[in-house]
N, C-alpha and C. Protein backbone atom coordinates (compact mmCIF):
# COMPACT_ATOMS: atom_id res chain seq x y z
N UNK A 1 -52.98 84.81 55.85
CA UNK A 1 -53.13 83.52 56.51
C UNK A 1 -54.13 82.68 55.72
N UNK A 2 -53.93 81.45 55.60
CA UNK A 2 -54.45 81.04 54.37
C UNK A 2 -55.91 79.41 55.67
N UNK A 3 -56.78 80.02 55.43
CA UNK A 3 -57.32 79.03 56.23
C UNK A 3 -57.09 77.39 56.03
N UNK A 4 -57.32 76.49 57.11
CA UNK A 4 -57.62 75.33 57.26
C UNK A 4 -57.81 74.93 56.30
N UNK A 5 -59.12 74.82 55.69
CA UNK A 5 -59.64 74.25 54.34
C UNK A 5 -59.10 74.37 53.62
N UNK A 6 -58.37 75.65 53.09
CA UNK A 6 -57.70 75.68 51.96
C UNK A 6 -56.35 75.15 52.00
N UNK A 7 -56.00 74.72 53.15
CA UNK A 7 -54.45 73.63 53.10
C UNK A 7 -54.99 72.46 52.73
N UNK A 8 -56.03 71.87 53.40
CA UNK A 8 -56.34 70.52 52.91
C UNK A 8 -56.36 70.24 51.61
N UNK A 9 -56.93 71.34 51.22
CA UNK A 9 -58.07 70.82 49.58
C UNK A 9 -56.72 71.27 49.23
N UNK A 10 -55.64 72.11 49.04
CA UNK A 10 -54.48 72.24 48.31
C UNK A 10 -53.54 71.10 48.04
N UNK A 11 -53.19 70.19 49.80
CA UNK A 11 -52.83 69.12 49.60
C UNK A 11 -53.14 68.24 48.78
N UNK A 12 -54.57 67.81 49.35
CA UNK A 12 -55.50 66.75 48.63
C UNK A 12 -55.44 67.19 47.23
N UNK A 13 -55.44 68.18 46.41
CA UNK A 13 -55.36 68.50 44.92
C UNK A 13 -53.91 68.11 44.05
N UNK A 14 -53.16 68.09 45.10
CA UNK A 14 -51.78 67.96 44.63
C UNK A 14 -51.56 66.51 44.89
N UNK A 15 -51.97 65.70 46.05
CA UNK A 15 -51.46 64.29 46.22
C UNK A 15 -52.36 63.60 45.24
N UNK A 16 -53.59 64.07 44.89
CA UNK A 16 -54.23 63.59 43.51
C UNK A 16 -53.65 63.76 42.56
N UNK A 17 -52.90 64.30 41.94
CA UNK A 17 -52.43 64.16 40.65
C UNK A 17 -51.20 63.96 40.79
N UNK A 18 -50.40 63.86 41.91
CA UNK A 18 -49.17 63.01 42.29
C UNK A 18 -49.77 61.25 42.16
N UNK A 19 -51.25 61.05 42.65
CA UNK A 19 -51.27 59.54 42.60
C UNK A 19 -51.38 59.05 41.36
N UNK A 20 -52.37 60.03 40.37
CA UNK A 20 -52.55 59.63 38.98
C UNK A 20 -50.93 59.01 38.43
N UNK A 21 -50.03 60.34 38.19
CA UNK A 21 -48.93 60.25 37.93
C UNK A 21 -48.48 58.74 38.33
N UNK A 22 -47.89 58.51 39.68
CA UNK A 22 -47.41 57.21 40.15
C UNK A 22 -47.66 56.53 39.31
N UNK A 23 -49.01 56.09 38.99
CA UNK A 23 -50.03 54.90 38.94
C UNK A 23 -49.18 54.80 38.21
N UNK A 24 -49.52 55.32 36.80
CA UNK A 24 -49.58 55.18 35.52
C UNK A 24 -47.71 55.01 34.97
N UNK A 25 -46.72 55.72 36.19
CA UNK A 25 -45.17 56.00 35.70
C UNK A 25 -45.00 54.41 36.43
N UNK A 26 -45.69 53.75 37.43
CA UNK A 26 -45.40 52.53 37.89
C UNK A 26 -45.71 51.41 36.89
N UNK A 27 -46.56 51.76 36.14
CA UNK A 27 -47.43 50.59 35.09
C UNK A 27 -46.12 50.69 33.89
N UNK A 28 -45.35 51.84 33.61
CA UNK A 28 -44.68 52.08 32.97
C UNK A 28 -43.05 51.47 32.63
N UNK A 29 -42.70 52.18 34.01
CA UNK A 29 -41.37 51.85 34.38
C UNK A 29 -41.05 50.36 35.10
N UNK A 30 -41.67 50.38 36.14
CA UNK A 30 -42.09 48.38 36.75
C UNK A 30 -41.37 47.72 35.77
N UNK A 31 -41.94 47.24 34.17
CA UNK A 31 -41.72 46.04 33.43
C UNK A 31 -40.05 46.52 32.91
N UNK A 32 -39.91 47.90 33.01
CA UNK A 32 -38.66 48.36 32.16
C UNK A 32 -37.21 47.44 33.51
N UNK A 33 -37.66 47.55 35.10
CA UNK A 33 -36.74 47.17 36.13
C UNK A 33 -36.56 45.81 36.03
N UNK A 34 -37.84 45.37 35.49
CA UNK A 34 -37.93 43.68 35.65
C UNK A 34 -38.53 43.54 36.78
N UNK A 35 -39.70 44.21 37.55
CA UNK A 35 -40.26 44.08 38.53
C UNK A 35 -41.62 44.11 37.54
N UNK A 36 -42.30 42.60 38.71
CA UNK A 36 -43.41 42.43 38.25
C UNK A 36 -44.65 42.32 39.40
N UNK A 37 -45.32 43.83 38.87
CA UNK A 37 -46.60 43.59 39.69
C UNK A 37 -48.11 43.73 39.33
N UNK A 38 -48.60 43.12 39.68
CA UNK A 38 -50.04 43.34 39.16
C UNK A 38 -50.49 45.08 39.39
N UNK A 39 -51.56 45.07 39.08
CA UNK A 39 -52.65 46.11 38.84
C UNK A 39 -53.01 46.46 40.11
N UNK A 40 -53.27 45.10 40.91
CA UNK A 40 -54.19 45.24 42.19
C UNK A 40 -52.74 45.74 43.34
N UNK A 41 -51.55 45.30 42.90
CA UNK A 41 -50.62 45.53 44.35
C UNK A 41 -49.84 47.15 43.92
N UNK A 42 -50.33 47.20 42.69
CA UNK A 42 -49.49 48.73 42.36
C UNK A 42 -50.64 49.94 42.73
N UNK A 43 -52.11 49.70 42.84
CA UNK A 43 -53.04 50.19 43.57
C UNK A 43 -52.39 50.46 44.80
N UNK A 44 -52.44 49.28 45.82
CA UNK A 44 -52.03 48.94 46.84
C UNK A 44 -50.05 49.86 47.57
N UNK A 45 -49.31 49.89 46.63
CA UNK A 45 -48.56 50.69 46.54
C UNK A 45 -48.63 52.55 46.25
N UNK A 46 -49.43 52.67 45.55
CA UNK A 46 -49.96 53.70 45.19
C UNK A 46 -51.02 54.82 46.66
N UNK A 47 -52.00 53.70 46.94
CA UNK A 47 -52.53 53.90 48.15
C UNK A 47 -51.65 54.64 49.35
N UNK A 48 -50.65 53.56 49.64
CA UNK A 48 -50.12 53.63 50.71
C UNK A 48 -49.06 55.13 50.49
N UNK A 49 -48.42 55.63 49.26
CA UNK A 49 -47.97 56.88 49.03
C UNK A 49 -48.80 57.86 48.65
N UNK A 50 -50.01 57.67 48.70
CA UNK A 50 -50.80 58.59 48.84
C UNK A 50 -51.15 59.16 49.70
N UNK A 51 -51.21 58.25 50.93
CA UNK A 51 -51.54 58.62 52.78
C UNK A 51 -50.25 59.59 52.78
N UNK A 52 -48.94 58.55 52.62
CA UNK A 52 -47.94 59.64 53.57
C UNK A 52 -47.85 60.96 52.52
N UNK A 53 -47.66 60.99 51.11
CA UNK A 53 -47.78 62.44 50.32
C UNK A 53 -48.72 63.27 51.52
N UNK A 54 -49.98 63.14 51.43
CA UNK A 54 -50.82 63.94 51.82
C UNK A 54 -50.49 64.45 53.37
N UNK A 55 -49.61 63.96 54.12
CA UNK A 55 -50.17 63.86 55.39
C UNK A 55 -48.25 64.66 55.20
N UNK A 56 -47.49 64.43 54.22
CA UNK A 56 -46.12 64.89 54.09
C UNK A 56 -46.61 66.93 53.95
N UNK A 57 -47.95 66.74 52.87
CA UNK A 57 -47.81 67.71 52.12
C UNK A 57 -48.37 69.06 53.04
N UNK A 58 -49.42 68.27 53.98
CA UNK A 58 -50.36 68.99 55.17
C UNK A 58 -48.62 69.35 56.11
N UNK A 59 -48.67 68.49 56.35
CA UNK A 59 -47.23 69.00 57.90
C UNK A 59 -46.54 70.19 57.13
N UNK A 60 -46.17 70.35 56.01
CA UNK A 60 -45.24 71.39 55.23
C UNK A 60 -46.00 72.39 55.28
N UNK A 61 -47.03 72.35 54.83
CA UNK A 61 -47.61 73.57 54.32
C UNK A 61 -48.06 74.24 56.15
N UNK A 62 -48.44 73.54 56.75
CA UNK A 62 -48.49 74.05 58.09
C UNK A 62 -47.44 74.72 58.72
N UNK A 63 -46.58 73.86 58.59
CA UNK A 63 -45.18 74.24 59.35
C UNK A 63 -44.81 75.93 58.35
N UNK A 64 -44.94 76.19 57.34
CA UNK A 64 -44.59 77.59 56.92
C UNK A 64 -45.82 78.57 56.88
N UNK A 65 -47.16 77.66 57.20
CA UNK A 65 -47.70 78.76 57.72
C UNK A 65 -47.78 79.02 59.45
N UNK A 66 -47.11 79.01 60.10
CA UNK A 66 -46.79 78.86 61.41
C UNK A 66 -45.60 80.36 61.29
N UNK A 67 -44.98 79.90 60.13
CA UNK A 67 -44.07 80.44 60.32
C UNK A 67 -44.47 81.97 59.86
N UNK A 68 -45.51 82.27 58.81
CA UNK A 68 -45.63 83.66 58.80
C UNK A 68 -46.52 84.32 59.95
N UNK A 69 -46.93 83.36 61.20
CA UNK A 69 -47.58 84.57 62.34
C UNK A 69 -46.80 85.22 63.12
């Protein structure tokens, strides 16, 4: 059984370098669609898939540890 803390900080470790990723594949790909956004609204995009990742990544990892008691 894998405690509390260590789901969080697992999530939180993984939706961090899922946000890096984004950032940087949005700064990337964006100009290739012909979508144009600043710095400050791809933050702002970035942000907001960072909440639900994390909060996606917590419900999962809960829900299968539920499942091994």
């Amino acid at each position: 059984m894998t405690p509390k803390w260590m789901r969080i900080t697992e999530a939180a470790t993984q939706v961090t370098a899922g946000t890096v990723l984004i950032f940087f594949s949005n700064m990337l790909v964006f100009p290739l669609l012909g979508i144009e956004a600043t710095v400050q609204a791809n933050v702002a995009l970035v942000l907001v898939n960072t909440v639900v990742a994390f909060g996606k990544s917590y419900a999962v990892r809960s829900f299968f540890r539920q499942l091994e008691e």
